[in-house]
Protein backbone atom coordinates (compact mmCIF):
# COMPACT_ATOMS: atom_id res chain seq x y z
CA UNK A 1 0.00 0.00 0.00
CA UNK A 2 2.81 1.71 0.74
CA UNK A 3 5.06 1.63 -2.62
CA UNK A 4 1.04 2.38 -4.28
CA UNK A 5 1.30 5.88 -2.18
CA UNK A 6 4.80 6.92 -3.07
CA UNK A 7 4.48 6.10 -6.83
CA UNK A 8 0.88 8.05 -6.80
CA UNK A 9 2.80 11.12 -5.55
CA UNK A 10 5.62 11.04 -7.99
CA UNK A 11 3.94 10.60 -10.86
CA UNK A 12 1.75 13.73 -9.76
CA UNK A 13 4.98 15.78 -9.89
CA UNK A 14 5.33 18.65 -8.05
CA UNK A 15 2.37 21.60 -8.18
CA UNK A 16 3.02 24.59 -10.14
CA UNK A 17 4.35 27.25 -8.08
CA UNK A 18 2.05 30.58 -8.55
CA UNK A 19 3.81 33.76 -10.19
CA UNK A 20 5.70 35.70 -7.88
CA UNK A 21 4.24 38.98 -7.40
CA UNK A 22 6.49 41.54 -8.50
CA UNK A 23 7.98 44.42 -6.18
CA UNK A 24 9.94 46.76 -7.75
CA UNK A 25 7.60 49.64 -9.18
CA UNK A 26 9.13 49.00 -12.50
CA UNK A 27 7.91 45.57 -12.74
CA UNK A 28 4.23 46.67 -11.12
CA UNK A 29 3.89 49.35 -13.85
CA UNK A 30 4.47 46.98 -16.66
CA UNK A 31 2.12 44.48 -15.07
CA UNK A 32 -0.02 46.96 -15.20
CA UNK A 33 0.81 48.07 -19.00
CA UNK A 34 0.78 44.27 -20.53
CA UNK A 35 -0.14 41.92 -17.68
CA UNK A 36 -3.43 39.80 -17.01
CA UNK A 37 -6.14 41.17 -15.52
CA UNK A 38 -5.81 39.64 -12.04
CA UNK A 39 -2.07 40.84 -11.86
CA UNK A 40 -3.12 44.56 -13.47
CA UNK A 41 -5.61 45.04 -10.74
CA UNK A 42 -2.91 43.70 -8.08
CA UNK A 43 -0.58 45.81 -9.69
CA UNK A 44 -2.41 49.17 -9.94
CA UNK A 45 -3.80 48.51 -6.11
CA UNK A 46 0.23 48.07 -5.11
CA UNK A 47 1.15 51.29 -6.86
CA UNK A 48 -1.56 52.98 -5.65
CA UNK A 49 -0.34 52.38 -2.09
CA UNK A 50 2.79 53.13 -3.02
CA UNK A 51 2.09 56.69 -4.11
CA UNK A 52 0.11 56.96 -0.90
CA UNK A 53 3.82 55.98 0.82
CA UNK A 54 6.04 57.96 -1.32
CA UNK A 55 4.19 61.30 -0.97
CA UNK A 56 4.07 60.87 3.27
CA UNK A 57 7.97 59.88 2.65
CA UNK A 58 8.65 63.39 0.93
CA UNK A 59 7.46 65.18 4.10
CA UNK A 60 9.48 63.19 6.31
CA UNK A 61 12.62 64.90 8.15
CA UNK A 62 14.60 62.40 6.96
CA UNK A 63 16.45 63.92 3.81
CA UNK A 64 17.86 60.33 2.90
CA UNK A 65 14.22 59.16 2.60
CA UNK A 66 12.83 61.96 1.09
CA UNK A 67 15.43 62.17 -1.50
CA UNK A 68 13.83 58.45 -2.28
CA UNK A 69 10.85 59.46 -2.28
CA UNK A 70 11.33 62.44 -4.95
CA UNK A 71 12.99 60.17 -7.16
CA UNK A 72 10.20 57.33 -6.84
CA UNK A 73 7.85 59.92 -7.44
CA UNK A 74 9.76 60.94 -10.58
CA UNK A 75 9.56 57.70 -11.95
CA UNK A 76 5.93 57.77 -11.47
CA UNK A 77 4.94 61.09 -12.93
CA UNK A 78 6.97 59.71 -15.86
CA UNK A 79 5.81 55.97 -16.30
CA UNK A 80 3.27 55.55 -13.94
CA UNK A 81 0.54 58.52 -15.02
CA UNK A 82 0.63 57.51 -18.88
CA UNK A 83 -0.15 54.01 -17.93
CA UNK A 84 -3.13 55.20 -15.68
CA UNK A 85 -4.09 57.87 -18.99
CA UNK A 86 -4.64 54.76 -20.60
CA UNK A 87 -6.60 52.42 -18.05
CA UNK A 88 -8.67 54.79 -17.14
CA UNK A 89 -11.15 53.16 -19.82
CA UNK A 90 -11.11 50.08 -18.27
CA UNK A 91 -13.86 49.81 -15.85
CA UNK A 92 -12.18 47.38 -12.99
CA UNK A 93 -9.06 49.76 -13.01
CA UNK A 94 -10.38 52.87 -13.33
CA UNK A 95 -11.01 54.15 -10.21
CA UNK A 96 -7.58 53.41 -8.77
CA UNK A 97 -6.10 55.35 -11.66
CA UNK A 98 -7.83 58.38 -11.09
CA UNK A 99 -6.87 58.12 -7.50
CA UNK A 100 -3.19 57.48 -8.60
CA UNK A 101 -3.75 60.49 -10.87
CA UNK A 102 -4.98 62.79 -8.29
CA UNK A 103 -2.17 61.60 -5.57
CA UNK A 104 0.90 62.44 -8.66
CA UNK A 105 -1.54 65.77 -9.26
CA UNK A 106 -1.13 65.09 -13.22
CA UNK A 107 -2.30 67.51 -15.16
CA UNK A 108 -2.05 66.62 -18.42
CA UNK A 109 -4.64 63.64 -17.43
CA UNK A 110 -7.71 65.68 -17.10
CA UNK A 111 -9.13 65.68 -20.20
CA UNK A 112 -8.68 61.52 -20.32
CA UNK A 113 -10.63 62.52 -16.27
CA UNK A 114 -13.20 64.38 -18.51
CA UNK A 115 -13.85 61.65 -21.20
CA UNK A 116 -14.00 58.78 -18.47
CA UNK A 117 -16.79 60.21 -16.05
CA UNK A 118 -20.27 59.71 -18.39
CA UNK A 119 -18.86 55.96 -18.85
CA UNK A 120 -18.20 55.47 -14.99
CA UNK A 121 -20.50 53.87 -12.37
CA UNK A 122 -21.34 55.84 -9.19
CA UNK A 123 -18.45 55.05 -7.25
CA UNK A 124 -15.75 55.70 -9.59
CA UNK A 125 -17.60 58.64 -10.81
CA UNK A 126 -17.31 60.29 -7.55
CA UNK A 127 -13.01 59.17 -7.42
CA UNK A 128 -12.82 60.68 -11.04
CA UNK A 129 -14.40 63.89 -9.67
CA UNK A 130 -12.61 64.10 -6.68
CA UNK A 131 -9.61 63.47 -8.88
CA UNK A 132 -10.49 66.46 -10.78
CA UNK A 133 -10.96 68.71 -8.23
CA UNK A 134 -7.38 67.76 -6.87
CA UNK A 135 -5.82 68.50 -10.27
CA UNK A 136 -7.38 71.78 -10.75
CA UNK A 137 -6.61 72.95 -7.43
CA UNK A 138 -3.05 72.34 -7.96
C-alpha cells in the first residue's frame, strides 16, 4: 500500500508554483501596461499604495528618505501617469487610476478625467471627480 502511495505522488509531480508577485515599481507598472487582468488590478492597487507611501515619505525629516521618495515619485509622474491615462477606460481599473492620478496631481490627465466620467458607475464617478478637483486645485 505503501510503494502504491509513493508512486501516486511522484507521478503527480510537483504543483506549479504561482507567479511571484512583482515588487519593484518597475515591474508593477508593466504588469499593469501588458499583464493579465488579475495581476493589473494587483498591480495598480500596489502602486496605488505606493504613491500613498512615497508622498508621506517626501514630508518626512529624513532627507535620505525623502530624497527616495522624490525620485520614486519621478519615476511615477513619468511611467506611472501615462499608464493610468490609458486604463482609465477600463472599468475594474479605473477608479484606482484616477486616485493614482490625483495623488501624482497630473495635469495633463484631465481631459482623459473628462472623457472617463459619463462611462463610470457611481463610485468611480465620484473618485474621477474628486480626482479632478485635486488637479485643478493644484
Amino acid at each position: 500500500m505503501l510503494l502504491l502511495w509513493s508512486l501516486t505522488a511522484v507521478a503527480a509531480g510537483p504543483g506549479i508554483a504561482p507567479r511571484a508577485r512583482p515588487t519593484t515599481p518597475e515591474a508593477l507598472i508593466a504588469d499593469l501596461l501588458e499583464g493579465k487582468p488579475s495581476d493589473q488590478l494587483f498591480a495598480v492597487r500596489e502602486l496605488r499604495r505606493l504613491t500613498r507611501q512615497k508622498l508621506t515619505d517626501l514630508k518626512h525629516r529624513d532627507p535620505v528618505r525623502s530624497l527616495e521618495a522624490k525620485q520614486f515619485l519621478v519615476v511615477f509622474d513619468e511611467q506611472l501617469a501615462p499608464a493610468c491615462v490609458e486604463h482609465l477606460s477600463a472599468p475594474k481599473l479605473r477608479a484606482q487610476c484616477a486616485d493614482i492620478l490625483s495623488l501624482l496631481e497630473t495635469k495633463d490627465a484631465l481631459p482623459a478625467l473628462y472623457r472617463a466620467l459619463p462611462d463610470a458607475n457611481r463610485r468611480s464617478q465620484r473618485r474621477i471627480m474628486h480626482a479632478i478637483e485635486a488637479i485643478e486645485e493644484s
